[in-house]
Every structure is written in C-alpha cells, then in structure tokens.
N, C-alpha and C. Protein backbone atom coordinates (compact mmCIF):
# COMPACT_ATOMS: atom_id res chain seq x y z
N UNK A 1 205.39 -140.55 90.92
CA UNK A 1 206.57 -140.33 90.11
C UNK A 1 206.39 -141.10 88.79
N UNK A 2 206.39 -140.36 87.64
CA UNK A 2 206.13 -140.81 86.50
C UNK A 2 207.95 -142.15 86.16
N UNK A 3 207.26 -143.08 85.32
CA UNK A 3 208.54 -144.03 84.90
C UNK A 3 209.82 -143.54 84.58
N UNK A 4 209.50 -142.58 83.73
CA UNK A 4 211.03 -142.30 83.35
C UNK A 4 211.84 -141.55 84.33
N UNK A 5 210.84 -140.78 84.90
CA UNK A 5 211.81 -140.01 85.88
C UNK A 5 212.39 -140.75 87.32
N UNK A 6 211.60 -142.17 87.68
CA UNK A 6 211.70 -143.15 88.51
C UNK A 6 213.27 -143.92 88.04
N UNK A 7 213.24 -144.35 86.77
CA UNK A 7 214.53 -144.50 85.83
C UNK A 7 215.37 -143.69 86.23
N UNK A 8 215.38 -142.61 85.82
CA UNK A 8 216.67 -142.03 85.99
C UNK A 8 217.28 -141.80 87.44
N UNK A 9 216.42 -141.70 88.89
CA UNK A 9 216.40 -141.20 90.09
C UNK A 9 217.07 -142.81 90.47
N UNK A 10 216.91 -144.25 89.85
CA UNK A 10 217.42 -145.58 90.06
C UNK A 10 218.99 -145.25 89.63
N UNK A 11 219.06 -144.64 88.55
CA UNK A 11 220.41 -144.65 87.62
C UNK A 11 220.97 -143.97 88.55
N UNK A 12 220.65 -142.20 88.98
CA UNK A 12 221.73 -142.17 90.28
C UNK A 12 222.05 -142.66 91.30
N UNK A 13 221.00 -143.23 92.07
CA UNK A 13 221.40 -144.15 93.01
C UNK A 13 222.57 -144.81 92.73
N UNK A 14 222.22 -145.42 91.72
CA UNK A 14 223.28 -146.35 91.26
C UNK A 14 225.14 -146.30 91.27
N UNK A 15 225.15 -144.45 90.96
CA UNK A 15 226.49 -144.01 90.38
C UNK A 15 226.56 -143.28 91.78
N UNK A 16 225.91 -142.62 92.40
CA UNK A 16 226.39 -142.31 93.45
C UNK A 16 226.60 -142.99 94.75
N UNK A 17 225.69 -144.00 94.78
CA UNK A 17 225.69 -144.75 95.84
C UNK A 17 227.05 -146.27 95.53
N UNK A 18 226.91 -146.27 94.67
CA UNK A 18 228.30 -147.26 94.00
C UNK A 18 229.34 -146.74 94.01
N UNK A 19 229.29 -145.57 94.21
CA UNK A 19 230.68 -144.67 93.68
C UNK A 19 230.99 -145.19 92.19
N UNK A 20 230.59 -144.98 91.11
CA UNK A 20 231.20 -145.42 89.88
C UNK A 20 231.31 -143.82 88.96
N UNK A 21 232.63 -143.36 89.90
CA UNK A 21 233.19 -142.47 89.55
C UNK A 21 233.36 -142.25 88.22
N UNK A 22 232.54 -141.07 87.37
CA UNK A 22 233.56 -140.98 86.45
C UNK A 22 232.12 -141.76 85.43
N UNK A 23 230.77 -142.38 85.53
CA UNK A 23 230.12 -142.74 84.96
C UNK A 23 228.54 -141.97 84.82
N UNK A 24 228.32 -141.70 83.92
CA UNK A 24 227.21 -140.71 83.62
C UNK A 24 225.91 -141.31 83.42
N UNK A 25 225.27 -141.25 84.41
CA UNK A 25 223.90 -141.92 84.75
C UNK A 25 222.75 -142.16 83.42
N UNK A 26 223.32 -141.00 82.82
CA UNK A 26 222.39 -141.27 81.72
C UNK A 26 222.64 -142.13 80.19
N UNK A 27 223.83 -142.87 81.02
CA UNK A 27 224.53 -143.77 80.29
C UNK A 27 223.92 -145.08 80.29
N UNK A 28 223.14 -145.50 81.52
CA UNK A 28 222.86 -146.72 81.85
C UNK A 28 221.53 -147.16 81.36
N UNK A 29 221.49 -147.82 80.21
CA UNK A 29 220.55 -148.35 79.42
C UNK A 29 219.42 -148.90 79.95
N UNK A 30 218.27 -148.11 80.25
CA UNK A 30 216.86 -149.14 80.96
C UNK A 30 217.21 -150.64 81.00
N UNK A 31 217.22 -151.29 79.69
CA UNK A 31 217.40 -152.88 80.34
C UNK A 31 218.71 -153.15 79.82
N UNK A 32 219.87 -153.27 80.41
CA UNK A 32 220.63 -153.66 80.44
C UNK A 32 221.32 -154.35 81.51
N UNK A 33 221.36 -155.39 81.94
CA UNK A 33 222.18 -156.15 82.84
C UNK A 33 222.85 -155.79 84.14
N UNK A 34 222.23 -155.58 85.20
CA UNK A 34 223.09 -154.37 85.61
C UNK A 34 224.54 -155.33 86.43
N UNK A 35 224.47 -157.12 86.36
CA UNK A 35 224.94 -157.94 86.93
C UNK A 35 225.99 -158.80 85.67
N UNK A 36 226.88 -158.75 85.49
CA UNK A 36 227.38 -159.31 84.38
C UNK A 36 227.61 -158.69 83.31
N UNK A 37 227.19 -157.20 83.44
CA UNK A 37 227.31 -156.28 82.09
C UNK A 37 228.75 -155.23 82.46
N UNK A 38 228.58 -154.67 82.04
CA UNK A 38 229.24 -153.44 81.73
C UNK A 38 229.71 -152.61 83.25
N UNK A 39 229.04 -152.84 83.65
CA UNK A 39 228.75 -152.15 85.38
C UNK A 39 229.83 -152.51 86.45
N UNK A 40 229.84 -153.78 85.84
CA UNK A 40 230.68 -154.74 87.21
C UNK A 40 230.16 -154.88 88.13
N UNK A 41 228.49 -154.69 88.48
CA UNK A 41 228.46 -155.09 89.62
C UNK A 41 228.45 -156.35 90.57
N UNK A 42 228.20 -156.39 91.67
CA UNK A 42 228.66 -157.64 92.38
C UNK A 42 227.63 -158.02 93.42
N UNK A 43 227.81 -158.53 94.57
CA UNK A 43 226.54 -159.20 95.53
C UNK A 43 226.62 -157.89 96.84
N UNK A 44 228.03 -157.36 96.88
CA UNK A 44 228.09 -156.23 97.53
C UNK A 44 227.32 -155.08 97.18
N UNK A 45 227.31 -155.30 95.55
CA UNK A 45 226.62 -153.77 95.19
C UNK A 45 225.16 -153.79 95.34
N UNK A 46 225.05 -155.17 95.17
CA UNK A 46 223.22 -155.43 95.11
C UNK A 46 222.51 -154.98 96.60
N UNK A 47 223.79 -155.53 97.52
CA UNK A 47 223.23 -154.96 98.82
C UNK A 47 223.10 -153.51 99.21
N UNK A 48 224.03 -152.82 99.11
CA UNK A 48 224.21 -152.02 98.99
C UNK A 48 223.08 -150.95 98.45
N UNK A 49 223.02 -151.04 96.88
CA UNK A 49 222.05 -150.33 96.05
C UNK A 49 220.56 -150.85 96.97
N UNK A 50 220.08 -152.33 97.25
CA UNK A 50 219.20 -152.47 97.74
C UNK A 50 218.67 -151.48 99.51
N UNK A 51 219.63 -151.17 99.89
CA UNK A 51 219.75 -150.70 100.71
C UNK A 51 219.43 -149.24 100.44
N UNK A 52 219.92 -148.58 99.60
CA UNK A 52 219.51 -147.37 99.15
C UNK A 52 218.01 -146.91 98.70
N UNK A 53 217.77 -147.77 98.12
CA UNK A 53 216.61 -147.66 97.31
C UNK A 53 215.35 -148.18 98.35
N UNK A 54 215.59 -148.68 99.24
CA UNK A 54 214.47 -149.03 100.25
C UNK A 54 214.50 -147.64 101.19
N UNK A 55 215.98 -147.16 101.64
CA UNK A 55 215.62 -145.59 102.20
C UNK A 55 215.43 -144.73 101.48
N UNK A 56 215.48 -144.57 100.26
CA UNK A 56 215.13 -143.02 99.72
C UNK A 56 214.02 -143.32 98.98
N UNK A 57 213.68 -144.34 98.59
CA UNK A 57 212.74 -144.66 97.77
C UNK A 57 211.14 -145.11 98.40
N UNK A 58 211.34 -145.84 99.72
CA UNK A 58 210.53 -146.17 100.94
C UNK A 58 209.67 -147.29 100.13
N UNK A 59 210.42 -148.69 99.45
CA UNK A 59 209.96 -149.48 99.17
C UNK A 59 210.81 -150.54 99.28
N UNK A 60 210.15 -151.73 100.19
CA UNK A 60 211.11 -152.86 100.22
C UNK A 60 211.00 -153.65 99.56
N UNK A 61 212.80 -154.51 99.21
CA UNK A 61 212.87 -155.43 98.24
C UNK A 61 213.14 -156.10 98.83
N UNK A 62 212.67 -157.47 97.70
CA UNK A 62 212.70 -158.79 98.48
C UNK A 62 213.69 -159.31 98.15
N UNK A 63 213.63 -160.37 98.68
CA UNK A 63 215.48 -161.25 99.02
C UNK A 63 215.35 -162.46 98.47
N UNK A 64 216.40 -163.20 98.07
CA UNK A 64 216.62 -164.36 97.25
C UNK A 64 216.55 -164.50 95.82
N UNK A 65 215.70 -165.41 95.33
CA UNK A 65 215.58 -165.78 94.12
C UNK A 65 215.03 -164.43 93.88
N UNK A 66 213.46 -163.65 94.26
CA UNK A 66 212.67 -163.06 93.46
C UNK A 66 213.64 -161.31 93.29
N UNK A 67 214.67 -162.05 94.02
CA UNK A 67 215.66 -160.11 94.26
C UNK A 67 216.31 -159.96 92.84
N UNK A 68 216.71 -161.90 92.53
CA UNK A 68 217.77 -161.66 91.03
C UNK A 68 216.88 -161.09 90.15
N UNK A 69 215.67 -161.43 90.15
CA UNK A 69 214.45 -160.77 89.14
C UNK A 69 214.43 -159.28 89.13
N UNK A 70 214.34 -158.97 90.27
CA UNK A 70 214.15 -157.66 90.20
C UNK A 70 215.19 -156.82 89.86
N UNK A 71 216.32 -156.89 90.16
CA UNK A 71 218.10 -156.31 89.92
C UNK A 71 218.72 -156.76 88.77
N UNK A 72 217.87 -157.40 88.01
CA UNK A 72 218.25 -157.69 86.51
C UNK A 72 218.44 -156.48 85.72
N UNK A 73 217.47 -155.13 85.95
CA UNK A 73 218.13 -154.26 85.28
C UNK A 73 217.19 -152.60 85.82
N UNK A 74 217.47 -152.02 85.13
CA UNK A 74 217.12 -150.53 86.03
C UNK A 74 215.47 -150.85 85.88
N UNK A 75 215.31 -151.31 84.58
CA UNK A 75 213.54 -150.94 84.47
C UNK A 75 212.41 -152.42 85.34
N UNK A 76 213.38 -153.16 85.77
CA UNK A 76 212.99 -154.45 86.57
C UNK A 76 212.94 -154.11 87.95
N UNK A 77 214.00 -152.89 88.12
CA UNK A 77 213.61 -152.10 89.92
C UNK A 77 213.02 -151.40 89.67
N UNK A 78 212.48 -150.14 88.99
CA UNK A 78 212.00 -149.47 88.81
C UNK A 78 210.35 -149.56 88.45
N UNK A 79 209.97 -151.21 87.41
CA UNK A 79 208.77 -151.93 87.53
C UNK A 79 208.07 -152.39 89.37
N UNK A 80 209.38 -152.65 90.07
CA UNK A 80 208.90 -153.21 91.09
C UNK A 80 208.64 -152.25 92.19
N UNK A 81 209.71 -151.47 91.85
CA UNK A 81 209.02 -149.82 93.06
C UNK A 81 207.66 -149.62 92.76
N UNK A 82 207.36 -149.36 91.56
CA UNK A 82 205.94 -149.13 91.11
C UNK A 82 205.04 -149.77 91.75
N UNK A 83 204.82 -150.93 91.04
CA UNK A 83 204.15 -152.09 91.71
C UNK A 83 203.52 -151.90 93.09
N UNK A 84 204.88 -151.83 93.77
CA UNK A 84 204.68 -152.06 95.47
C UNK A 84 204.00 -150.62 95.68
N UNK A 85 204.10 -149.34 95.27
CA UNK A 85 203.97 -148.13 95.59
C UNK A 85 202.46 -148.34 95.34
N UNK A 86 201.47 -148.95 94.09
CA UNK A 86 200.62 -148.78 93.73
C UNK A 86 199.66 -149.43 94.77
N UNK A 87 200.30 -150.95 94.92
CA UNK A 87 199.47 -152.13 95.82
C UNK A 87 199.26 -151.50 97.28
C-alpha cells in the first residue's frame, strides 16, 4: 500500500471508528496533532483507534511511551505501519 493511500485508509479509521460524525476525512492534516488538536481526542480514542488499526491493518502497536510517538499524528501511524509491514 503506497503512503498516501495508507494516510487516507488511517484518516477513516479515524472518523469512522471514532464516530466523529459530521467530519470529512480528508480534512485531517498528515501531521497534525491528533491529541490536543482539533480532534479532541482522548486515551479512550487512542485505544480504541489502536485497536482498529491492529485488526484491519494486521500491525501491532506498541504501548506506553513509544505509543505517544507513534499517535502523534496520522503520518507517525502510518510511518510505523510501514516500518513494521516492511521488517
């Protein structure tokens, strides 16, 4: 799966699996914050989205400190799906 299209397939997750009714995926800026920004998201959503993206995506994320790294923003999950997909 080429990057951008990895991007955008994160961004729905995001709106559908969040329910953030009413928000247009292609709204959500590669690096933008997805924790403290605009989004609202929270420690629920992180689980949540993390949860998603390990079943549809079939790559696991890691937990703790190296998770805030990665959920910093769409292109920081989307770097790390890669990653793991390649290794």
């Amino acid at each position: 799966m080429d990057p951008a299209h990895l991007r955008a397939e994160i961004k729905r997750l995001i709106v559908t699996e969040l329910n953030l009714k009413g928000r247009d995926p292609d709204t959500i800026e590669d690096e933008a914050p997805l924790f403290g920004g605009d989004l609202g998201l929270d420690s629920l959503d992180a689980l949540q989205l993390a949860m998603s993206i390990e079943e549809r995506l079939g790559v696991r994320l890691p937990e703790g400190d190296e998770a805030r790294e990665v959920f910093r923003s769409v292109r920081t999950i989307a770097d790390h799906v890669a990653k793991v997909r390649t290794a």
